[in-house]
N, C-alpha and C. Protein backbone atom coordinates (compact mmCIF):
# COMPACT_ATOMS: atom_id res chain seq x y z
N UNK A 1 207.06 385.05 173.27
CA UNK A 1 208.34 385.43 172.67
C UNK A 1 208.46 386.96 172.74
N UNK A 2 209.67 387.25 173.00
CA UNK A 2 209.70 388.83 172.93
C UNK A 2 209.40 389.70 171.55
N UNK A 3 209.40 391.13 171.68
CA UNK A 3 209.03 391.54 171.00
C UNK A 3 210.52 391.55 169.49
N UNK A 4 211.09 391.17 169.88
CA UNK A 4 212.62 391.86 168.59
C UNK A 4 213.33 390.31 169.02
N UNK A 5 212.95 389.82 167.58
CA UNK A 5 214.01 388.68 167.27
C UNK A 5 215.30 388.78 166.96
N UNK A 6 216.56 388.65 167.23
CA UNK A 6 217.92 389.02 166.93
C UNK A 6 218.44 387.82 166.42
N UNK A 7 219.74 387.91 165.21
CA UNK A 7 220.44 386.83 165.32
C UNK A 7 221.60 386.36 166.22
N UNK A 8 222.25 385.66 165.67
CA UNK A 8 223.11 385.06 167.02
C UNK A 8 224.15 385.76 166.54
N UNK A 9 224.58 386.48 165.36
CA UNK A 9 225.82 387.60 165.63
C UNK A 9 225.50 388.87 166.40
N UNK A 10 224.39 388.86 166.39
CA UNK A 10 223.78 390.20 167.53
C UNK A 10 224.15 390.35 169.36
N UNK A 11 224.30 389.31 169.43
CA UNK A 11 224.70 388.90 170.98
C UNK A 11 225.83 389.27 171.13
N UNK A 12 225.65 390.18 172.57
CA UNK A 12 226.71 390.88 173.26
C UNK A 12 227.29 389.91 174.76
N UNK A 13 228.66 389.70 174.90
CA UNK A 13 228.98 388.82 175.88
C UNK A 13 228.73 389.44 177.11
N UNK A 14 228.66 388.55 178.04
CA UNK A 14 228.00 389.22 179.41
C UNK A 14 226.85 390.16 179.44
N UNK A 15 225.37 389.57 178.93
CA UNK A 15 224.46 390.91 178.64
C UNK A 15 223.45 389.38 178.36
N UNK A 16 222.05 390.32 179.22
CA UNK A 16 220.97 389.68 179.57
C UNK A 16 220.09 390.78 177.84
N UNK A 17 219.62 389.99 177.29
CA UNK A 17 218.99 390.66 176.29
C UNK A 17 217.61 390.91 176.60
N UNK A 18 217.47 391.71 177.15
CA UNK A 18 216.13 392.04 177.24
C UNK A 18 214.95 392.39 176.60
N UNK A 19 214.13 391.87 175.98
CA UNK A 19 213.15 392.45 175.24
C UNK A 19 213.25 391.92 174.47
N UNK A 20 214.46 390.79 173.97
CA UNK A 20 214.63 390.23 172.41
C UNK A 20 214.90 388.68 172.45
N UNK A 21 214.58 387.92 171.60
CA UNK A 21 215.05 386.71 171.73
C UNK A 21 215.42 385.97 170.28
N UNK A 22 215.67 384.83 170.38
CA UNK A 22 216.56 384.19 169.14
C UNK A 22 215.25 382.57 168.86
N UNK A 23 215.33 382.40 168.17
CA UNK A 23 214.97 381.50 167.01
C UNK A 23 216.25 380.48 166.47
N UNK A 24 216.60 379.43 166.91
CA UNK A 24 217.52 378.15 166.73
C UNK A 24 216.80 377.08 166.25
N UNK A 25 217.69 376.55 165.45
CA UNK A 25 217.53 374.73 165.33
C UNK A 25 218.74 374.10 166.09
N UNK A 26 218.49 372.77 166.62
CA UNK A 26 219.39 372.31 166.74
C UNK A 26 220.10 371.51 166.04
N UNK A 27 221.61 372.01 165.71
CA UNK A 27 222.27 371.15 164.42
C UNK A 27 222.88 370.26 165.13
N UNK A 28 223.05 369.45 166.41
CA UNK A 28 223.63 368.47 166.99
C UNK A 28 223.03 367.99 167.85
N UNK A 29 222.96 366.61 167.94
CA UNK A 29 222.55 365.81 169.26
C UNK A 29 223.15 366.79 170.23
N UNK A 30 222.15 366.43 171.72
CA UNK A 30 222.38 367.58 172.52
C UNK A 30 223.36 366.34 173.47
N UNK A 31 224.56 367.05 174.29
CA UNK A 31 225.88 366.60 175.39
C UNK A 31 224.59 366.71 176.45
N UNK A 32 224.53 365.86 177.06
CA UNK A 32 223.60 366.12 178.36
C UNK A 32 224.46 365.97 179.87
N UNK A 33 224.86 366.57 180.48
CA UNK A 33 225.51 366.85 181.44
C UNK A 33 224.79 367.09 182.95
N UNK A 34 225.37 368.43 183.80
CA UNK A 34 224.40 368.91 184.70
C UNK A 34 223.34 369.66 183.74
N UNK A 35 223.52 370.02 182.59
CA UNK A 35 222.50 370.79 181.51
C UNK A 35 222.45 370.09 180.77
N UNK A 36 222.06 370.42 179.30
CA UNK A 36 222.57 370.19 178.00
C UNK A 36 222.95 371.22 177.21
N UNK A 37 223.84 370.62 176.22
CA UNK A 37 224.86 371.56 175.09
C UNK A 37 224.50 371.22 173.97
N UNK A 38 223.92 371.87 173.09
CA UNK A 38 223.70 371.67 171.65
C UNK A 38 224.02 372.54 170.58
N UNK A 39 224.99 372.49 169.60
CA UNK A 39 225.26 373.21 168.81
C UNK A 39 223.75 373.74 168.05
N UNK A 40 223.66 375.32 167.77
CA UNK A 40 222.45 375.09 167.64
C UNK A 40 222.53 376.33 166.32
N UNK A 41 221.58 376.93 165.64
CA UNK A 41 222.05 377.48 163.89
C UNK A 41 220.66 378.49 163.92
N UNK A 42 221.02 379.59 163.52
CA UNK A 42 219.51 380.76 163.06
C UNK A 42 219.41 380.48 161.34
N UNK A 43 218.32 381.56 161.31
CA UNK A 43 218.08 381.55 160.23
C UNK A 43 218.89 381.88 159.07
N UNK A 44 220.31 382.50 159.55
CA UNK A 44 221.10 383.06 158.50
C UNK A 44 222.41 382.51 158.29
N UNK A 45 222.20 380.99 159.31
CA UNK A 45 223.43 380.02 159.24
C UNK A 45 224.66 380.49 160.38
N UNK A 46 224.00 381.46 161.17
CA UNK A 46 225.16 381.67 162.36
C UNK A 46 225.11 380.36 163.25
N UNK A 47 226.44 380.24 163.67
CA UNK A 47 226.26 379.29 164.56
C UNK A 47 226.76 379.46 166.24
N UNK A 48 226.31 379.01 167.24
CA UNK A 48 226.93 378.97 168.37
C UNK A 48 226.17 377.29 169.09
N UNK A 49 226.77 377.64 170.64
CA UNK A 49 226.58 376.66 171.57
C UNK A 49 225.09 377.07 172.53
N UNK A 50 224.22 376.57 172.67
CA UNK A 50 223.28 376.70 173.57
C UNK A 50 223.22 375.39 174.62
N UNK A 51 223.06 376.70 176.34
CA UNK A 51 223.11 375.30 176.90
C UNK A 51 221.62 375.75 177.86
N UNK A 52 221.07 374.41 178.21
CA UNK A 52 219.91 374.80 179.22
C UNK A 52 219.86 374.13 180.24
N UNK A 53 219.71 374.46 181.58
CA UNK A 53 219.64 373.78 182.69
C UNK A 53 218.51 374.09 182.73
N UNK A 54 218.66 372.92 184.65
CA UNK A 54 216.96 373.23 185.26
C UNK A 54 215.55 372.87 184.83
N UNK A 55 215.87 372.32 184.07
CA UNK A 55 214.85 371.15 183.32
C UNK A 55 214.63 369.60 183.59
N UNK A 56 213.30 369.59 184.09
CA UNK A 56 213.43 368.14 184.22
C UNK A 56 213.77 366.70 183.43
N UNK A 57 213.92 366.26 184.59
CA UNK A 57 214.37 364.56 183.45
C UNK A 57 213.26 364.26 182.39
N UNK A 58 212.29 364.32 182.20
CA UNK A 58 211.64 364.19 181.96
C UNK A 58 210.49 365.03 180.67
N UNK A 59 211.15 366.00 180.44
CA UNK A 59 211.18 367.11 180.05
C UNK A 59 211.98 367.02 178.33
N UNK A 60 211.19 367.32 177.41
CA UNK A 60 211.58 367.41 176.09
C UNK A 60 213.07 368.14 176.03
N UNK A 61 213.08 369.38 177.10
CA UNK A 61 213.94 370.08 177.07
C UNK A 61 214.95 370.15 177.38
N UNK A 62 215.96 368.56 178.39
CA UNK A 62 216.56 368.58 179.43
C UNK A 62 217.34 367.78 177.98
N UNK A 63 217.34 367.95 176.86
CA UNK A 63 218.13 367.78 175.64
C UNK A 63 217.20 367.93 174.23
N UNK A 64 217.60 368.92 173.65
CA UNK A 64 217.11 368.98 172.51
C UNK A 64 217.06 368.35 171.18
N UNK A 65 216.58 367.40 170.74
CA UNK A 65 216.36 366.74 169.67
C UNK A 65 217.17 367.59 168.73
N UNK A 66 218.22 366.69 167.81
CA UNK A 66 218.69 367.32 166.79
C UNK A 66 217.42 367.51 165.51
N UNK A 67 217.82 369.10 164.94
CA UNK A 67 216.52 369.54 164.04
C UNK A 67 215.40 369.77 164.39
N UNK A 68 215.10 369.84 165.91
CA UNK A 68 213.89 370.83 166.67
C UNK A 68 214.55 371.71 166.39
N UNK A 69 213.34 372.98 166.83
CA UNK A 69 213.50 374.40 166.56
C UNK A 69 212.85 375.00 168.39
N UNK A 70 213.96 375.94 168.63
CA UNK A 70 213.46 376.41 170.18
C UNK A 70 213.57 378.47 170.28
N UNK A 71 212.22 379.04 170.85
CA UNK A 71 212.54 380.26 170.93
C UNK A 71 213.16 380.20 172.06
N UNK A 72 213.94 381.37 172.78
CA UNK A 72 214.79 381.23 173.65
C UNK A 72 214.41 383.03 174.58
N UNK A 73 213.69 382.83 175.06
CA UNK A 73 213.12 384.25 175.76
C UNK A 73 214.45 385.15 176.35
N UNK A 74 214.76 386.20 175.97
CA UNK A 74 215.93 387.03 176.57
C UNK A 74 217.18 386.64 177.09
N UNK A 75 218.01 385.90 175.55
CA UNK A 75 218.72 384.91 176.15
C UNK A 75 220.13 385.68 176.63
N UNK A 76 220.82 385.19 177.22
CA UNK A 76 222.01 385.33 178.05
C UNK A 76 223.15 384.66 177.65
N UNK A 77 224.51 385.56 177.03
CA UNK A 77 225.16 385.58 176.30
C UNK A 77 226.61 385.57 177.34
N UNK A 78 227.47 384.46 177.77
CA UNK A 78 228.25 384.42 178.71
C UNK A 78 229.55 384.08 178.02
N UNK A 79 230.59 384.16 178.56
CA UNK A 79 232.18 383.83 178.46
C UNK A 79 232.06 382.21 179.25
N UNK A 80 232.69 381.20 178.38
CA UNK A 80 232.30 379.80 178.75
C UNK A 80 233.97 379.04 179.41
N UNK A 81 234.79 380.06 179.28
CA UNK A 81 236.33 379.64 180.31
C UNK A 81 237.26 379.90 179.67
N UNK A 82 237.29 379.84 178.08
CA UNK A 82 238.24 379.79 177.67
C UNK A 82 238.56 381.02 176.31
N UNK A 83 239.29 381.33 176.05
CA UNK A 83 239.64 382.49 175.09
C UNK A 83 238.76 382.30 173.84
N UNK A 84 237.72 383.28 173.68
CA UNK A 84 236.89 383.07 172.34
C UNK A 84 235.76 381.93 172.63
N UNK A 85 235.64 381.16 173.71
CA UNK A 85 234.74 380.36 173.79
C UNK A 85 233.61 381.11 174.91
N UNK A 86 232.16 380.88 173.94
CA UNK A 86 230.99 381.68 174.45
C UNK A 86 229.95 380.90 174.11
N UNK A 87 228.58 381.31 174.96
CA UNK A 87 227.46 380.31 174.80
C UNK A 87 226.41 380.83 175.44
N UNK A 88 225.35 380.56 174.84
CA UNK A 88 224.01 380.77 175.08
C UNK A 88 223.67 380.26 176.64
N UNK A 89 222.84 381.08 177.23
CA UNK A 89 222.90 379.96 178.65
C UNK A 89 221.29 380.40 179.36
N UNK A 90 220.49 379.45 179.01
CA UNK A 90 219.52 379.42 179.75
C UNK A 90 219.21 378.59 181.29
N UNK A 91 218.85 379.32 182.00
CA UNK A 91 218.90 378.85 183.41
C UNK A 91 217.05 378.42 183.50
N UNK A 92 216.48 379.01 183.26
CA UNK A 92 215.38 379.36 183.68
C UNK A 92 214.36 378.22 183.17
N UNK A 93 213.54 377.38 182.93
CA UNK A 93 212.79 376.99 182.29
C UNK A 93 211.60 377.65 181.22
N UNK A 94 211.19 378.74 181.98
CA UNK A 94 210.28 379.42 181.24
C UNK A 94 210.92 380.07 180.23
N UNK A 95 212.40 380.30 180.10
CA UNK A 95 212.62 380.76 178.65
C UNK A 95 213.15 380.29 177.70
N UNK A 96 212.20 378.84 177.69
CA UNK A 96 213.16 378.56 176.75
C UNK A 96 211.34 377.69 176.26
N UNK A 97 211.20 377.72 174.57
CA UNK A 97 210.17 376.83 174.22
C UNK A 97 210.59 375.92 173.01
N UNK A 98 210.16 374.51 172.97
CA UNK A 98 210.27 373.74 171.65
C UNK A 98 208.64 374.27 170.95
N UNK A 99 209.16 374.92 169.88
CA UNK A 99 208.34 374.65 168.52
C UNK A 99 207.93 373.54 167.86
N UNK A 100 206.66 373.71 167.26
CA UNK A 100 206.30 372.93 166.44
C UNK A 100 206.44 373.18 165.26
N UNK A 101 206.48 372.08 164.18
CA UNK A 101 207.81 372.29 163.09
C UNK A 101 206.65 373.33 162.12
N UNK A 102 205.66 373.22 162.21
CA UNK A 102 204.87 374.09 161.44
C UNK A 102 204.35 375.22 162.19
N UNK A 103 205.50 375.55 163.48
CA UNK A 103 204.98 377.25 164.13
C UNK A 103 205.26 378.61 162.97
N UNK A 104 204.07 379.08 162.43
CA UNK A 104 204.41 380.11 161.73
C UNK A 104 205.68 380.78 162.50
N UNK A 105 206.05 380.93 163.69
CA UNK A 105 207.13 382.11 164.27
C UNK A 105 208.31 381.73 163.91
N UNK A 106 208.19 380.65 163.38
CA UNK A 106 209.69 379.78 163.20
C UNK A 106 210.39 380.47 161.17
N UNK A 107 211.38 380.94 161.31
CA UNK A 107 211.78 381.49 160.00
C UNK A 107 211.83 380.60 159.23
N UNK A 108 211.19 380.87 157.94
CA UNK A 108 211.72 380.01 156.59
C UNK A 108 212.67 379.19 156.73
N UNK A 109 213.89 379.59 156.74
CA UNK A 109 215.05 378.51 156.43
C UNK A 109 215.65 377.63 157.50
N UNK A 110 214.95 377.61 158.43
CA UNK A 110 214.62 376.85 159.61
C UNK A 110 213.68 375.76 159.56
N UNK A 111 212.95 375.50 158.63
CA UNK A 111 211.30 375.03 158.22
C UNK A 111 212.04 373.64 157.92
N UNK A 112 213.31 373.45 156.84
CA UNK A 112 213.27 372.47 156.40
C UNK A 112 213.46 371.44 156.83
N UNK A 113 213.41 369.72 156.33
CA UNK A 113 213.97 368.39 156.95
C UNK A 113 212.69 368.03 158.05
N UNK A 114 213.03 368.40 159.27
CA UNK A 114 212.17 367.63 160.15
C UNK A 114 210.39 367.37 159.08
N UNK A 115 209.69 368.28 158.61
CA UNK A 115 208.59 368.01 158.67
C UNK A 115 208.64 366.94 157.21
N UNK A 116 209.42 366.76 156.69
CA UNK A 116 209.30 365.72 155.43
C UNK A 116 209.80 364.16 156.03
N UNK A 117 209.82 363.74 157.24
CA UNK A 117 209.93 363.12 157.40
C UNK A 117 208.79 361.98 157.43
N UNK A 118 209.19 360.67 157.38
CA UNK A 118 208.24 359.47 157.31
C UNK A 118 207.63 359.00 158.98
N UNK A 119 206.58 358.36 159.01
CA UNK A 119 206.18 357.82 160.34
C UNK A 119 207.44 356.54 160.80
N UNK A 120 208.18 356.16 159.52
CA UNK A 120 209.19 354.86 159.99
C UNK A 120 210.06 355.46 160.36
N UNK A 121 210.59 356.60 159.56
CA UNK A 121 211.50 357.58 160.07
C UNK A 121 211.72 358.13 161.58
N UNK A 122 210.51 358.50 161.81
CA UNK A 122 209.91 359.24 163.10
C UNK A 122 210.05 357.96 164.66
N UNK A 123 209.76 356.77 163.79
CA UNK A 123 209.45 355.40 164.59
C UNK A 123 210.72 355.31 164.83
N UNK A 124 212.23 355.63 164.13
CA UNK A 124 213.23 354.69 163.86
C UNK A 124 214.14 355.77 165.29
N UNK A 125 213.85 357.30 164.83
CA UNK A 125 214.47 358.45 165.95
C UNK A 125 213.78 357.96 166.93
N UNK A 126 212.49 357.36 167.17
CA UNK A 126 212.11 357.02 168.32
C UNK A 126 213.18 355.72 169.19
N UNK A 127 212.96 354.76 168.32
CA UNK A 127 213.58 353.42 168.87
C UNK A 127 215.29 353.80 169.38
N UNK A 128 215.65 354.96 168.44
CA UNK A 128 217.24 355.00 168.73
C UNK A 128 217.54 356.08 170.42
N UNK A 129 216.33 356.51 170.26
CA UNK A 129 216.75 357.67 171.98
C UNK A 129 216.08 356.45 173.01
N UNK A 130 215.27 355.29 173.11
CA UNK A 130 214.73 354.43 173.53
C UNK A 130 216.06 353.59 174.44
N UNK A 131 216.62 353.30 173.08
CA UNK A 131 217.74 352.51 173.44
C UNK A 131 218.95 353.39 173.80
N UNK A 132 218.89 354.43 173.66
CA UNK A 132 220.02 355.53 174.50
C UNK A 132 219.32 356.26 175.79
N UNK A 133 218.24 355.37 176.13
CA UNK A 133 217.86 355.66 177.43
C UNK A 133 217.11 356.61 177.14
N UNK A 134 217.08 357.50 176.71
CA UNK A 134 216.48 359.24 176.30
C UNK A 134 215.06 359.55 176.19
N UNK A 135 214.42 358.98 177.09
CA UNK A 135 212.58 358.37 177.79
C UNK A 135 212.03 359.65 176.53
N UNK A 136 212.46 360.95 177.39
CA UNK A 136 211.59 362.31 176.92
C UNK A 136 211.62 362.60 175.25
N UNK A 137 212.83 361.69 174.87
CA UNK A 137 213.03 362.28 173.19
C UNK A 137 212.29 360.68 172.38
N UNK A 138 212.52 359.74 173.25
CA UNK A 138 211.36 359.05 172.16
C UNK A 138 210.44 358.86 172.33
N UNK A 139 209.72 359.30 173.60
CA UNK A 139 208.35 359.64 173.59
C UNK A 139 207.66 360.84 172.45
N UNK A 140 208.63 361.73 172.20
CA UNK A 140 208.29 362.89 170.81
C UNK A 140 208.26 362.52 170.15
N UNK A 141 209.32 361.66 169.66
CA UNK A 141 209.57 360.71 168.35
C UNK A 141 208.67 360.02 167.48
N UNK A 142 208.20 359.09 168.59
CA UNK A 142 207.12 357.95 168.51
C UNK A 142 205.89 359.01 168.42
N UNK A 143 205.50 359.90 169.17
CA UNK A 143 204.44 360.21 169.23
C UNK A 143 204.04 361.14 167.77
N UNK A 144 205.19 361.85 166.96
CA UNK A 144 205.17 362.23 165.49
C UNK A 144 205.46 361.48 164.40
N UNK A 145 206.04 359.98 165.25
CA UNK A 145 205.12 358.55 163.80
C UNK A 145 203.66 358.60 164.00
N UNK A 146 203.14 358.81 165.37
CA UNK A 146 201.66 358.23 165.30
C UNK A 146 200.68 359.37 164.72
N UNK A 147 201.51 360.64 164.99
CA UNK A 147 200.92 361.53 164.23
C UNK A 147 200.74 361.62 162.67
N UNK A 148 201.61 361.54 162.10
CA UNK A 148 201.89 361.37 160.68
C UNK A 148 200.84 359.90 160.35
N UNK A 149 200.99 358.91 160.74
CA UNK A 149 200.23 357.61 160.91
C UNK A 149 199.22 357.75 161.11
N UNK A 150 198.58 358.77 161.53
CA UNK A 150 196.70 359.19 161.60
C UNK A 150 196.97 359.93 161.03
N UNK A 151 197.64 360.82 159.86
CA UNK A 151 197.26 361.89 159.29
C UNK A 151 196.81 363.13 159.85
N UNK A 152 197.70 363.35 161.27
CA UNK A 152 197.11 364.38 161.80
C UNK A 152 198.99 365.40 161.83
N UNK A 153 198.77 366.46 161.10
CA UNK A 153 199.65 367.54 161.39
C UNK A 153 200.32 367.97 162.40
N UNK A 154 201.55 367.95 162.72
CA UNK A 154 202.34 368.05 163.86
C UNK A 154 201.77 369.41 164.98
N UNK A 155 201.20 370.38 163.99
CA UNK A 155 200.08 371.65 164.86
C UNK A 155 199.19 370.76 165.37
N UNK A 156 198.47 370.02 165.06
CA UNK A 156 197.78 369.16 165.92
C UNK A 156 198.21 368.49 166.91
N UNK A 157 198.89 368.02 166.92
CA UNK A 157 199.94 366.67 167.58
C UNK A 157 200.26 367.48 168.99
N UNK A 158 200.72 368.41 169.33
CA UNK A 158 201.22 368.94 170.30
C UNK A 158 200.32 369.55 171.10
């Protein structure tokens, strides 16, 4: 992660941020398209659109689980077509990472919900991306019931 975390009112349109990056949850099932689109929230309740290509099918990342948390390495701040409409836009794979819900780097008020969840809970987000086809998101799913279900900490798990 870079050295200077910014929030998402910090982002300048058309401008590669260099040296700094952002800290998101995702507050929406991700639109999966030629990318994916996920409304996504910092630590201080700003909100915008993040989208990421170039990720495989296969790939946690090629849609982000609503309520993961992702650093976003020197993200890129674009004009999306229409008047006032703007968005996060990662191309790259390497800049973009899913956290684990207990990564110290991840801010406080970002922390909450996902990790109080149950293994049936965890089982149930599994079965529902299963049956929406979504291989890569209930393989996570399932695999943080079985975690919770051995008593092993999601820092472990990953």
């Amino acid at each position: 992660m870079p050295n200077h975390q910014i929030p998402l009112t910090q982002l300048r349109v058309e401008t590669h941020h260099r040296g700094q990056g952002i800290i998101v949850r995702a507050a929406s099932p991700p639109f999966v398209g030629a990318g994916s689109i996920s409304i996504v929230e910092d630590e201080f309740g700003n909100a915008d659109k993040l989208s990421i290509y170039n990720q495989g099918d296969s790939s946690i990342l090629s849609g982000v689980p609503e309520g993961c948390v992702v650093a976003v390495k020197e993200p890129y701040y674009r004009f999306n077509g229409a008047e006032g409409d703007y968005i996060i836009c990662v191309d790259h794979p390497s800049d973009v990472i899913l956290l684990r819900f207990t990564d110290p780097i991840i801010p406080e008020p970002l922390r909450i919900g996902p990790v109080l969840k149950t293994a049936d809970d965890w089982k149930k987000a599994g079965d529902t991306a299963f049956l929406g086809k979504d291989f890569p998101t209930a393989v996570f799913w399932y695999g943080l019931s079985l975690s919770v279900l051995r008593g092993v900490s999601e820092a472990n798990f990953f």
